[in-house]
C-alpha atoms as a PDB file:
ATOM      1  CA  UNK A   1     105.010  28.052 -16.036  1.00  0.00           C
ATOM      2  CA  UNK A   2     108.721  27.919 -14.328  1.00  0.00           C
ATOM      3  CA  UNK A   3     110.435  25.194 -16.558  1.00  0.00           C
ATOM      4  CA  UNK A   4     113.894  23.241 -15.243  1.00  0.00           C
ATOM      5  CA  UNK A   5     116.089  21.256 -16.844  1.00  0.00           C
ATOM      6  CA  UNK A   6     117.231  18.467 -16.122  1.00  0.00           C
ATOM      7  CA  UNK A   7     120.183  19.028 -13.944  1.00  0.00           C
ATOM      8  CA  UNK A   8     117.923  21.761 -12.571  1.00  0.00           C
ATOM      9  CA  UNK A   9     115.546  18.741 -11.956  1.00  0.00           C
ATOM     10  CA  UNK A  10     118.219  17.165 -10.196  1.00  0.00           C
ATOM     11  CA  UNK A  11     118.982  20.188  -8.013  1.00  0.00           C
ATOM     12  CA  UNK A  12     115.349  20.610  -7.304  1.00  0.00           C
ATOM     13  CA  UNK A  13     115.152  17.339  -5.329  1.00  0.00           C
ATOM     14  CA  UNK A  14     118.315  17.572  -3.240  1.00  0.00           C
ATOM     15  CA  UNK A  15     116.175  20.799  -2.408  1.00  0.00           C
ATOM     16  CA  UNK A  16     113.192  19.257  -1.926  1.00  0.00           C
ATOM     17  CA  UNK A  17     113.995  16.247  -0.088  1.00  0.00           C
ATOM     18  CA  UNK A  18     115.689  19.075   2.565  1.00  0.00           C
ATOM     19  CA  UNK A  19     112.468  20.287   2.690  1.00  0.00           C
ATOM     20  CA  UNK A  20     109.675  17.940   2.458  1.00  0.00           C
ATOM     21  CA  UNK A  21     107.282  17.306   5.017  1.00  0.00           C
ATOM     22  CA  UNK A  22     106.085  13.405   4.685  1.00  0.00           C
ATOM     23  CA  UNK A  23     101.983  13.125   3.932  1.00  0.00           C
ATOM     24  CA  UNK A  24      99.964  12.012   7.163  1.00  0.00           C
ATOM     25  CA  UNK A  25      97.199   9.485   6.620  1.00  0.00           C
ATOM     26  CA  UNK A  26      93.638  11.587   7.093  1.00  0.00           C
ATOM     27  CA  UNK A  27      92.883  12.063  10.606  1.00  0.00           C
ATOM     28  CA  UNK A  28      89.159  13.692  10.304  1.00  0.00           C
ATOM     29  CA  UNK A  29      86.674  13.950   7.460  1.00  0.00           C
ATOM     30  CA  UNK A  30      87.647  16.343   4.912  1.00  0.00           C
ATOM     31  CA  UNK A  31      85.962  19.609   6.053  1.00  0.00           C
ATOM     32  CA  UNK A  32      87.022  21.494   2.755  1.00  0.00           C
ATOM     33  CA  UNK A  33      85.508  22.060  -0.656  1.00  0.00           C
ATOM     34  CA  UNK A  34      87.295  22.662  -3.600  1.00  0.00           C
ATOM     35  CA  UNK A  35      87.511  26.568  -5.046  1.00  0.00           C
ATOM     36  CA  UNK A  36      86.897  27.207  -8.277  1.00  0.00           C
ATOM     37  CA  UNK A  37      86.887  29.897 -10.781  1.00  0.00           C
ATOM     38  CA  UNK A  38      88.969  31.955  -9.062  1.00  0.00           C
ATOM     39  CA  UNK A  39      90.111  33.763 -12.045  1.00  0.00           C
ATOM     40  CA  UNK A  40      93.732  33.613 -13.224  1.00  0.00           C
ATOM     41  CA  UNK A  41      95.567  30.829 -12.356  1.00  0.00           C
ATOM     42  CA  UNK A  42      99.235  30.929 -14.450  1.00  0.00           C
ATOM     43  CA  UNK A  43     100.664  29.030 -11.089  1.00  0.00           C
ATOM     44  CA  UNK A  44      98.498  25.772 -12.035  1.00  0.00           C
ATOM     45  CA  UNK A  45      97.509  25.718  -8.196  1.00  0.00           C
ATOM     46  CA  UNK A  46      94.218  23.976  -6.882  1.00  0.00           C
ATOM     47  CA  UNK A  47      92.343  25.566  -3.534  1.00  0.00           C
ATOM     48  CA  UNK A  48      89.829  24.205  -1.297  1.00  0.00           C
ATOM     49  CA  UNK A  49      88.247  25.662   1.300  1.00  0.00           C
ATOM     50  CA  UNK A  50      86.184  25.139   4.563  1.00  0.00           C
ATOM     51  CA  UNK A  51      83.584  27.683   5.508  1.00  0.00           C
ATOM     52  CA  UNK A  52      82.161  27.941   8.794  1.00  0.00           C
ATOM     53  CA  UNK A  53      78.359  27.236   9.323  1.00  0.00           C
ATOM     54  CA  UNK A  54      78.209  30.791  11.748  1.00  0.00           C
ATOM     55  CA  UNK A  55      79.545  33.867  11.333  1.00  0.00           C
ATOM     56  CA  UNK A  56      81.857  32.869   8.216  1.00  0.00           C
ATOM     57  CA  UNK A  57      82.740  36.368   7.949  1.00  0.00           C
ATOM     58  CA  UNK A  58      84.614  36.644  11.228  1.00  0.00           C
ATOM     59  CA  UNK A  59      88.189  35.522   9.716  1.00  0.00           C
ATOM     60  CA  UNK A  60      90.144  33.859   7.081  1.00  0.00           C
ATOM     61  CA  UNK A  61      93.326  32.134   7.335  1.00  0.00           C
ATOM     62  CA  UNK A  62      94.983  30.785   4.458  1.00  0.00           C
ATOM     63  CA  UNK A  63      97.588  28.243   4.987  1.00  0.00           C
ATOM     64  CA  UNK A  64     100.556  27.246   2.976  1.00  0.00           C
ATOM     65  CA  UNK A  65     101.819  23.449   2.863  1.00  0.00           C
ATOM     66  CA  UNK A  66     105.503  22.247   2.884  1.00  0.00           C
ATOM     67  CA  UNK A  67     106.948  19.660   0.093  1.00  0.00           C
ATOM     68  CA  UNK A  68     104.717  16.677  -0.571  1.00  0.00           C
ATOM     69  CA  UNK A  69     102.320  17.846   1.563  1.00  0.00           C
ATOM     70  CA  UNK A  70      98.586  17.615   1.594  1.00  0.00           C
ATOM     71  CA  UNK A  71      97.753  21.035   2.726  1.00  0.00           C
ATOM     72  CA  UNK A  72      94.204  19.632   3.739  1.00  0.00           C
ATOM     73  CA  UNK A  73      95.775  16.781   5.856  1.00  0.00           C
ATOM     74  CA  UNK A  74      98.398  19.673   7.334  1.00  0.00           C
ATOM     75  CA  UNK A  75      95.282  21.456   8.675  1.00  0.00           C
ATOM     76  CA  UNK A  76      93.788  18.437  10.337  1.00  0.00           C
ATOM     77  CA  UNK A  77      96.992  17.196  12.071  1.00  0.00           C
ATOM     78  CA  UNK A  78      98.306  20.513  13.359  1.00  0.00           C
ATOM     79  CA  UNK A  79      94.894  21.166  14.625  1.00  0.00           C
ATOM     80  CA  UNK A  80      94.279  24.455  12.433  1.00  0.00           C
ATOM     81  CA  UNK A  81      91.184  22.558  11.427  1.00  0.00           C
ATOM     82  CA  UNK A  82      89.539  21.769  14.660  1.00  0.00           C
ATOM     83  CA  UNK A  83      90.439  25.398  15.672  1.00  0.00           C
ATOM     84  CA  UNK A  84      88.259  26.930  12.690  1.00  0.00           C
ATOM     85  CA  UNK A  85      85.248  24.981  13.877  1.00  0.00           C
ATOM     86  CA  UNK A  86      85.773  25.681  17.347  1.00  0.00           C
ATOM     87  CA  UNK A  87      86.187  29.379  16.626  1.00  0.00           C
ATOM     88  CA  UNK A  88      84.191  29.317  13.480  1.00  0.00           C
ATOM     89  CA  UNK A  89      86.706  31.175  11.335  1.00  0.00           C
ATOM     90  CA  UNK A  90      87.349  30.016   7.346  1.00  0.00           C
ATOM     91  CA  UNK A  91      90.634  28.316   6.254  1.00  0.00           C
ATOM     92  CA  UNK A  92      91.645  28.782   2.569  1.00  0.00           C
ATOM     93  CA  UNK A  93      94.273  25.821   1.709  1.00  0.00           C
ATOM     94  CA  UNK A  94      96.150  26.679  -1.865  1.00  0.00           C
ATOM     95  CA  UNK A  95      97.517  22.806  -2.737  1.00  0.00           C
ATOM     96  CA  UNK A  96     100.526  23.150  -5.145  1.00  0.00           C
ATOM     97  CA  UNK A  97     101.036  19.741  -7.592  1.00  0.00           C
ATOM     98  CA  UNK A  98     103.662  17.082  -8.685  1.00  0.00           C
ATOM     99  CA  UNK A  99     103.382  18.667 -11.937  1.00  0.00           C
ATOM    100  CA  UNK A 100     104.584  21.916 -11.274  1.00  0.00           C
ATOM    101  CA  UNK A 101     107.535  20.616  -8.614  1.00  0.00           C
ATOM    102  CA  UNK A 102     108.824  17.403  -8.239  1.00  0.00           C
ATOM    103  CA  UNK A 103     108.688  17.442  -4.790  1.00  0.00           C
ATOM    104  CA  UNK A 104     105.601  19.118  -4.738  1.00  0.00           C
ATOM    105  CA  UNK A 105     106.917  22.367  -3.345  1.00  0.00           C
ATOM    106  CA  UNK A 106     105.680  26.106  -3.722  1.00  0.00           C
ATOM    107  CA  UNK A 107     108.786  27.189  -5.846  1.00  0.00           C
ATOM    108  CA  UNK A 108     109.820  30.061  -3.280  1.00  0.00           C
ATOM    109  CA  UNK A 109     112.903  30.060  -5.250  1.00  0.00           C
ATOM    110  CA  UNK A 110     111.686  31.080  -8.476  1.00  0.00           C
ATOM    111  CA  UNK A 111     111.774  34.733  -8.986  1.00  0.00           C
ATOM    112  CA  UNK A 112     109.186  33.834 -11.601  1.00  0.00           C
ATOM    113  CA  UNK A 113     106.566  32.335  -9.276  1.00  0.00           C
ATOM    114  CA  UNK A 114     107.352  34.912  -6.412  1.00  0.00           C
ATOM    115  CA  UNK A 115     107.324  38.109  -7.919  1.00  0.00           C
ATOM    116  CA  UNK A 116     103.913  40.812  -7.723  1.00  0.00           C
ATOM    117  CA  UNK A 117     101.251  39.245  -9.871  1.00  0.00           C
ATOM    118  CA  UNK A 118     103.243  36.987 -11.720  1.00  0.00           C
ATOM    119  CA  UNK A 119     103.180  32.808 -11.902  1.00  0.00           C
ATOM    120  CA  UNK A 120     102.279  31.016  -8.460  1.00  0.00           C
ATOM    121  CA  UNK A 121     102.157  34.541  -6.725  1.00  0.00           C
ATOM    122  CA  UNK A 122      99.443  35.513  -9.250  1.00  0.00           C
ATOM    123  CA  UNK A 123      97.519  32.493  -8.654  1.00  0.00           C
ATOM    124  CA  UNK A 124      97.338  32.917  -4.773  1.00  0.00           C
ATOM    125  CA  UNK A 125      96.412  36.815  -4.755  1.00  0.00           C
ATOM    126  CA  UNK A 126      93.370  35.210  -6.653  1.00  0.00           C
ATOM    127  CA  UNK A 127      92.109  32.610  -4.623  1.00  0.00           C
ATOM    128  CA  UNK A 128      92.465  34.663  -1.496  1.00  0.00           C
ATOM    129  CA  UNK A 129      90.216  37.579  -3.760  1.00  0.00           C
ATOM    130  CA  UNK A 130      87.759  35.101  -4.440  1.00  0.00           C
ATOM    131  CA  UNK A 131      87.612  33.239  -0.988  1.00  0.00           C
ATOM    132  CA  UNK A 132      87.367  37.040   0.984  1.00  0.00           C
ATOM    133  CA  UNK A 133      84.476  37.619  -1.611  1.00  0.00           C
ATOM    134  CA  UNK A 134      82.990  34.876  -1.173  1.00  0.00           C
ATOM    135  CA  UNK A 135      83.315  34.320   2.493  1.00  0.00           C
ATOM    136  CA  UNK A 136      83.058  38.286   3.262  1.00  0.00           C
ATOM    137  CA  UNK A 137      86.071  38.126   5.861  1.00  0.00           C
ATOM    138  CA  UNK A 138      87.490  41.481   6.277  1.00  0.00           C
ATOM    139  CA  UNK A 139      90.390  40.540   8.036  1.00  0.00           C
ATOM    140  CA  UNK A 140      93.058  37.592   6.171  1.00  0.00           C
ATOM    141  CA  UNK A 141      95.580  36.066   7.737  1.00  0.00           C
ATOM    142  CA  UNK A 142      98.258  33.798   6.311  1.00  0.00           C
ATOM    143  CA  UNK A 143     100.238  30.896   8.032  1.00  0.00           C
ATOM    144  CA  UNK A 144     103.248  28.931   5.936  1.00  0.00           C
ATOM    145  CA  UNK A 145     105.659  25.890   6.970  1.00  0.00           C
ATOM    146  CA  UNK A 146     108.916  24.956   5.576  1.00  0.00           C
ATOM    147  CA  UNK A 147     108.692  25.730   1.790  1.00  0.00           C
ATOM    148  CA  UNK A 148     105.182  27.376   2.378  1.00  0.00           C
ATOM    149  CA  UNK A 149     106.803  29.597   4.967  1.00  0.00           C
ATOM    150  CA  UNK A 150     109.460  31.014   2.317  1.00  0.00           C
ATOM    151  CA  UNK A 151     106.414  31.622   0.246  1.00  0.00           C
ATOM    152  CA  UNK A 152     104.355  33.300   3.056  1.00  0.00           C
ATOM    153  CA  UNK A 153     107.328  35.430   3.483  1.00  0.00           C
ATOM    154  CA  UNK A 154     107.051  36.483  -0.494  1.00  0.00           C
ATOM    155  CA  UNK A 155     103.084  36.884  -0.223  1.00  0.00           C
ATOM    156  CA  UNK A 156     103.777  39.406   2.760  1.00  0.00           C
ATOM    157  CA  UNK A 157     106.226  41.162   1.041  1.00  0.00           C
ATOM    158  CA  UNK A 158     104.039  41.694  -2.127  1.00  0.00           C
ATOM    159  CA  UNK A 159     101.044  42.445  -1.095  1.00  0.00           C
ATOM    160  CA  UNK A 160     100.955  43.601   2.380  1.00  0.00           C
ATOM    161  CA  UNK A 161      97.824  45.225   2.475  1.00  0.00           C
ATOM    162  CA  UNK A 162      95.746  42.237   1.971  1.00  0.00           C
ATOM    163  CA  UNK A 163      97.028  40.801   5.341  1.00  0.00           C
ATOM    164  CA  UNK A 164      95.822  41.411   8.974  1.00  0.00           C
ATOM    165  CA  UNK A 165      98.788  39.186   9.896  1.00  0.00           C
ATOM    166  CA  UNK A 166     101.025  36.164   9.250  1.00  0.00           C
ATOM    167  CA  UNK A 167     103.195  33.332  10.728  1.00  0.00           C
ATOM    168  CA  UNK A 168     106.393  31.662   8.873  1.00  0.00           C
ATOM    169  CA  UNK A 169     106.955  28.319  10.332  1.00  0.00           C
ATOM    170  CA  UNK A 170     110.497  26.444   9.759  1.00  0.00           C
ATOM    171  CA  UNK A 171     110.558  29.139   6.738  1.00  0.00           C
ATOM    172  CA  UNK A 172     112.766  32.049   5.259  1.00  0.00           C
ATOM    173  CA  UNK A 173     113.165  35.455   4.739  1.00  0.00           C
ATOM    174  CA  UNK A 174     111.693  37.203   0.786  1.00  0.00           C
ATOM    175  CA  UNK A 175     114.193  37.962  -0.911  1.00  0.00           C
ATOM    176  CA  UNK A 176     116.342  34.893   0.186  1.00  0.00           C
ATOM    177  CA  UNK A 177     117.162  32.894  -3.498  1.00  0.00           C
ATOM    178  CA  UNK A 178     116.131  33.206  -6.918  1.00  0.00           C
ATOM    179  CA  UNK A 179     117.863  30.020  -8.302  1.00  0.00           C
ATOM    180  CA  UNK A 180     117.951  26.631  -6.640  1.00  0.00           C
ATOM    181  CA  UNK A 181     121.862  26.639  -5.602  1.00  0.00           C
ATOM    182  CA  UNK A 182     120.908  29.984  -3.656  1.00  0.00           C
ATOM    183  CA  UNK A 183     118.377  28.181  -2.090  1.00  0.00           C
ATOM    184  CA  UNK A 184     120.221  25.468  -0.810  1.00  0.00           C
ATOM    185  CA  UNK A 185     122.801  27.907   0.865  1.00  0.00           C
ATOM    186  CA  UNK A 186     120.096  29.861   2.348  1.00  0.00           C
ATOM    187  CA  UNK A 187     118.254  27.349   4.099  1.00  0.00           C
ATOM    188  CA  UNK A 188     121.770  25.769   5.400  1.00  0.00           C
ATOM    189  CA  UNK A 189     123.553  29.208   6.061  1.00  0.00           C
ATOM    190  CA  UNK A 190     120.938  31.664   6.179  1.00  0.00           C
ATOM    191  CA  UNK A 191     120.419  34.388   3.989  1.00  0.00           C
ATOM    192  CA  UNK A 192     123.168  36.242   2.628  1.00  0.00           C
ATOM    193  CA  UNK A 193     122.173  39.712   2.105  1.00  0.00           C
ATOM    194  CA  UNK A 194     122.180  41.771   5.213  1.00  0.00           C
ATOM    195  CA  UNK A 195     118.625  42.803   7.163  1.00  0.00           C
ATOM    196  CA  UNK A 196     119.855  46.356   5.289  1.00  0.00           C
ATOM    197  CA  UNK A 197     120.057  44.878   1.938  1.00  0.00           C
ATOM    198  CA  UNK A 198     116.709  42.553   2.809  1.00  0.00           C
ATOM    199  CA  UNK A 199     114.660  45.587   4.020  1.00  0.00           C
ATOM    200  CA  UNK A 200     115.954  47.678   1.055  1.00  0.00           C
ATOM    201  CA  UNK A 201     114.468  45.145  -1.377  1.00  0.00           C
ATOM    202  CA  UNK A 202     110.590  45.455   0.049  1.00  0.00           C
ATOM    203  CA  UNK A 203     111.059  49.114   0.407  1.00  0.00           C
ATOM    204  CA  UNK A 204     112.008  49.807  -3.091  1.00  0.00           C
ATOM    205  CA  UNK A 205     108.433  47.638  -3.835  1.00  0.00           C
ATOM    206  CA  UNK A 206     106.204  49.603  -1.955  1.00  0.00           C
ATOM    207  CA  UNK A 207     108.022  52.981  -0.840  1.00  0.00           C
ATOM    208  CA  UNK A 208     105.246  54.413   0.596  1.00  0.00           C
ATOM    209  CA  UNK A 209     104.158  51.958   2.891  1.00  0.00           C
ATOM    210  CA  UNK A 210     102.955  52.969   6.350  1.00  0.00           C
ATOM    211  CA  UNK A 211     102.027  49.727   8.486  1.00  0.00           C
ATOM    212  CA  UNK A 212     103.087  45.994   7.570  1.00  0.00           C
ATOM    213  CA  UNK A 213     101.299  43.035   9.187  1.00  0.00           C
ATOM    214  CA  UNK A 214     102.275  41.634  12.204  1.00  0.00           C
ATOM    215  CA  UNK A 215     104.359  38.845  12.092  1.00  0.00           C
ATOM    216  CA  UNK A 216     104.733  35.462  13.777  1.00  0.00           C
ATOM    217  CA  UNK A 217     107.717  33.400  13.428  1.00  0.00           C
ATOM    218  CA  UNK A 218     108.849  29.932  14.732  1.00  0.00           C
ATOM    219  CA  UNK A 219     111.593  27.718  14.072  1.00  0.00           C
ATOM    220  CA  UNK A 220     113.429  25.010  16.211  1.00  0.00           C
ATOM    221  CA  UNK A 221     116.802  25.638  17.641  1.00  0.00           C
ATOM    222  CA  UNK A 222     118.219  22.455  16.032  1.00  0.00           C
ATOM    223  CA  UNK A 223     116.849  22.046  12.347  1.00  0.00           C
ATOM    224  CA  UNK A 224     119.365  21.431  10.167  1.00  0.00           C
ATOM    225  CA  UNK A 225     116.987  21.575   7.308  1.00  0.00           C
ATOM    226  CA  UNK A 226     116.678  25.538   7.158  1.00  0.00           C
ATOM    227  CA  UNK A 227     118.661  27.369   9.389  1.00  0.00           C
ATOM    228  CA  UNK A 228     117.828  29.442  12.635  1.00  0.00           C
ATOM    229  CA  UNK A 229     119.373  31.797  11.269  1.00  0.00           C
ATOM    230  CA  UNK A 230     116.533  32.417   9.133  1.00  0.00           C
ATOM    231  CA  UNK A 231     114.092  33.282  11.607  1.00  0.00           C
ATOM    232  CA  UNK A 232     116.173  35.714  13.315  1.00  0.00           C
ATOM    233  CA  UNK A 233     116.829  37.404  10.105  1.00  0.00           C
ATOM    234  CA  UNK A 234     113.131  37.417   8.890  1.00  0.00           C
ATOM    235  CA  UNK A 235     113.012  39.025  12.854  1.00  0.00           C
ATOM    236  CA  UNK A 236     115.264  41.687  11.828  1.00  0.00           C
ATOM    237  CA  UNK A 237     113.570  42.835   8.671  1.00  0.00           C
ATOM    238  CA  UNK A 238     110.240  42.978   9.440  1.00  0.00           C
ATOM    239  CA  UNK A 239     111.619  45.048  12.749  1.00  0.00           C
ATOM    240  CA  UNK A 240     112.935  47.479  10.807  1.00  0.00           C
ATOM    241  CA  UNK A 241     110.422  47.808   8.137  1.00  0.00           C
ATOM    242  CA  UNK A 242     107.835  48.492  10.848  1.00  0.00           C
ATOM    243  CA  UNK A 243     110.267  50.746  12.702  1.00  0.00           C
ATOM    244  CA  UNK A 244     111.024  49.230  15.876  1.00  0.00           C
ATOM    245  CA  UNK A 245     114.237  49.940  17.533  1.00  0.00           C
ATOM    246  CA  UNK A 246     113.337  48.919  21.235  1.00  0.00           C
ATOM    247  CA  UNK A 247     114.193  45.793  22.842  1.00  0.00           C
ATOM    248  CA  UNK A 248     111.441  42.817  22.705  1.00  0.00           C
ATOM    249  CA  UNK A 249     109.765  41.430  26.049  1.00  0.00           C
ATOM    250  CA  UNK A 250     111.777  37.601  26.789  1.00  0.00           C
ATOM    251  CA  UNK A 251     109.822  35.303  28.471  1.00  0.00           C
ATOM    252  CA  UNK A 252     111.877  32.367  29.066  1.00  0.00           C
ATOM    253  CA  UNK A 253     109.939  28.790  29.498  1.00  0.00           C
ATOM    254  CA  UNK A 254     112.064  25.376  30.167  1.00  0.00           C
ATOM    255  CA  UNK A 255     111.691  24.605  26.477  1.00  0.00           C
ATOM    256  CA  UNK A 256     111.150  27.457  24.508  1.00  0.00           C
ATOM    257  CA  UNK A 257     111.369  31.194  24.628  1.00  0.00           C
ATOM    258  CA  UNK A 258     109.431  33.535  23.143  1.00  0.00           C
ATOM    259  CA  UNK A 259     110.547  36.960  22.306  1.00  0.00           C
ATOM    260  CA  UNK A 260     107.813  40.295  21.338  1.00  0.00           C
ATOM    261  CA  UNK A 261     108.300  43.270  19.885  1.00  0.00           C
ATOM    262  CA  UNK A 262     105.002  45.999  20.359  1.00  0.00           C
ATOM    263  CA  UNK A 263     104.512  49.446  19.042  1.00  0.00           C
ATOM    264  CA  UNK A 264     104.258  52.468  21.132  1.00  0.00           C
ATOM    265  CA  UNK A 265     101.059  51.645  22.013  1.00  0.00           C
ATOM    266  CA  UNK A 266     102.153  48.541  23.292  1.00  0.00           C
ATOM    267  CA  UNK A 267      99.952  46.576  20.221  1.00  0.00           C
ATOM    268  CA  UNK A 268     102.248  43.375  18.816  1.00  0.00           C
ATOM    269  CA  UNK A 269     104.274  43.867  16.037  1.00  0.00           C
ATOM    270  CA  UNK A 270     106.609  40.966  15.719  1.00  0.00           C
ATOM    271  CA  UNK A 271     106.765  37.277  17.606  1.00  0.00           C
ATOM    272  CA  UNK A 272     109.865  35.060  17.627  1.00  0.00           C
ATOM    273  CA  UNK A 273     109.365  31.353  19.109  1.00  0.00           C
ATOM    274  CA  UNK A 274     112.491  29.582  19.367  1.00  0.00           C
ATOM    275  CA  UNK A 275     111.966  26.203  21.098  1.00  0.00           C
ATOM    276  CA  UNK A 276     115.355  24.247  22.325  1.00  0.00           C
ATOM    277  CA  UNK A 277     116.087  21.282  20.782  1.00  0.00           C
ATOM    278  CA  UNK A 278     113.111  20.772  18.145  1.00  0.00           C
ATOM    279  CA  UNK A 279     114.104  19.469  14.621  1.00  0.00           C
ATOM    280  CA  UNK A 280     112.247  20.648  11.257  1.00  0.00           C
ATOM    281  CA  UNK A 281     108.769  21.114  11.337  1.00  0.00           C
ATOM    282  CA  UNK A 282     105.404  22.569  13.027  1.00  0.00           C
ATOM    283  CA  UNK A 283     105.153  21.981  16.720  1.00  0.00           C
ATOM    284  CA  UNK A 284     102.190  20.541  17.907  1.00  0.00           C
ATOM    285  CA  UNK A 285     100.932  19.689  21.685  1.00  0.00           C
ATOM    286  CA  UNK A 286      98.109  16.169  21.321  1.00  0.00           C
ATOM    287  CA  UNK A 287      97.394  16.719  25.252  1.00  0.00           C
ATOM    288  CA  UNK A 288      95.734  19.684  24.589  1.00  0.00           C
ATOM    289  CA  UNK A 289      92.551  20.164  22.942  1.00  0.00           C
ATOM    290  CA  UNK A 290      93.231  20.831  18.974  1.00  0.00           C
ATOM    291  CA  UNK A 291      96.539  21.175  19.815  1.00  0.00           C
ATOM    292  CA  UNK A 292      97.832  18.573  16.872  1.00  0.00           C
ATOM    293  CA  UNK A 293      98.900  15.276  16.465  1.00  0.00           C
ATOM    294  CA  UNK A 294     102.760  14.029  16.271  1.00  0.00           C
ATOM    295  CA  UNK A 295     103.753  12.936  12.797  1.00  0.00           C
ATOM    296  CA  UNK A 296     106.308  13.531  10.409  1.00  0.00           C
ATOM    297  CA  UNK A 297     107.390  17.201  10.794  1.00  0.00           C
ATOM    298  CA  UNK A 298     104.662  17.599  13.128  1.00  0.00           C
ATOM    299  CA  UNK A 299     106.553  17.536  16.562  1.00  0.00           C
ATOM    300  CA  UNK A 300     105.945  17.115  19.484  1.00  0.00           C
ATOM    301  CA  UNK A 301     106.633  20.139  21.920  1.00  0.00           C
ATOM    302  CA  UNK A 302     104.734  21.831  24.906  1.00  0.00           C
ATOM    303  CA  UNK A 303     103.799  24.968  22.592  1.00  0.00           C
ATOM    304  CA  UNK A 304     101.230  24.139  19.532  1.00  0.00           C
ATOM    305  CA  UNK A 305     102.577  26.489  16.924  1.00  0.00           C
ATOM    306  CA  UNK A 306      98.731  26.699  15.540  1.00  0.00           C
ATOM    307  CA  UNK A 307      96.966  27.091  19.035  1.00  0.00           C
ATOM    308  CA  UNK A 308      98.864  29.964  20.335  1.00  0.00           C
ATOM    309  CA  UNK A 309      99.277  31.684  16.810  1.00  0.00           C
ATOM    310  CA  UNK A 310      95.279  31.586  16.347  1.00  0.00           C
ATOM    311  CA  UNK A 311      94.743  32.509  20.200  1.00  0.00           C
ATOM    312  CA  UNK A 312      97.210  35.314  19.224  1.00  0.00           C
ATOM    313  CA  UNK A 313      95.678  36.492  16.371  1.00  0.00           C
ATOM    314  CA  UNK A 314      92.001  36.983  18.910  1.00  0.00           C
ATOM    315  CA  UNK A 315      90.564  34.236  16.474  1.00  0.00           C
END
């Protein structure tokens, strides 16, 4: 397990409190039942999981919390939950512990816990094996907010094949820190390596990698918790990993504007949602139906971040 001292204690909750997303009181009956023996587990995570009645095999998503979190109670109040039994598609929820971070974060800043098959990294490729077993979904997708969305980034990076797709909410680009004071600058500043230097990185992990999964990213044009620039940059890499070099399609809304980026073909390759004036957080929309519910970092906008990601996605 990724150890700190004290001072690295410290550091980790000036990080932490940048980046933690208050716990909501349950808003629906908890869906979900715990995972177990999923083999492995050196990351000390717990899973639970909520399995369709129909057609279970149709789709999993597995969705990463921010700090303090309750990934269960994220899923109910941004309305991924409602959407799975509406659509009838499975959500896998990994829930990292107090024990492992003080804050309760996925510790997207320890090389240890983000590298290939190593620490929390490890213990996630695991759970997602054992929940696609055991659900017999052929296609996974993965959603992350905040610290979760710096880990989604990882997860995409290392194992790309296991994904049909993925969306980084309020997140950051993989590789963006491997300490805690790199971390801090990266979600204030964005990262500092170059999309060159970024894109280098993944390539030199899997050099002979064809296709990566499409991507979804969000962030708000004013969070001063991690940095716009971080979208744009996770933008750029994944562009040029999947070899796009035209211009996207801008559609322009009062609030928000969405950019795409499609292959030849025209198939999506690469979403950025940038929506004026929103804070830290997930956006949700409570007027329409399993849209989400305002909270703490869950904010209110006229986009749901998990409605149009898992209309997107043809869930």
């Amino acid at each position: 397990m990724f150890k700190v001292s004290s001072l690295a204690l410290k550091a980790a909750t000036i990080l932490a409190s940048s980046l933690s997303l208050t716990v909501a009181a349950h808003a629906s009956a908890r869906a979900f039942e715990p995972v177990n023996d999923f083999g492995a587990n050196p990351g000390a995570l717990t899973a639970s999981i909520y399995t369709p009645a129909t057609n279970p095999g149709s789709a999993l998503v597995v969705l990463l919390h921010g700090c303090v979190q309750d990934g269960i109670e994220l899923a109910d109040n941004s309305g991924l939950t409602g959407l799975a039994q509406e659509k009838q598609f499975a959500v896998l929820v990994p829930q990292q512990s107090f024990d492992n971070n003080v804050k309760r974060c996925f510790n997207w800043f320890s090389a240890q816990d983000t590298q290939v098959d190593s620490g929390e990294m490890l213990s996630l490729k695991n759970m997602i094996t054992q929940a696609q077993a055991t659900t017999g979904a052929k296609r996974v997708y993965l959603v992350g907010l905040s610290a979760g969305g710096a880990m989604a980034s990882a997860a995409l990076v290392n194992y790309p094949d296991f994904f049909t797709a993925g969306a980084v909410i309020a997140g950051l680009p993989y590789p963006c820190a491997d300490n805690l004071t790199k971390a801090i600058s990266c979600m204030k500043k964005g990262p500092a390596e170059s999309t060159g230097e970024l894109v280098s990185f993944v390539r030199k992990l899997h050099p002979d990698q064809a296709s990566w999964p499409t991507l979804s990213i969000w962030t708000g044009t004013t969070d001063a918790v991690v940095h716009p620039q971080n979208a744009r940059s996770l933008a750029a890499q994944w562009l040029q990993l999947s070899g796009v070099e035209a211009a996207p399609k801008v559609e322009e809304f009062t609030d928000y504007r969405i950019s795409r980026w499609t292959d030849t073909k025209g198939q999506p390759l690469v979403d950025l949602v940038e929506i004026n004036n929103m804070g830290h957080g997930i956006s949700v929309n409570p007027a329409i139906t399993n849209g989400g519910k305002e909270g703490d970092f869950l904010l209110k906008a006229p986009i749901s971040s998990m409605d149009e990601i898992i209309r997107s996605w043809g869930l």
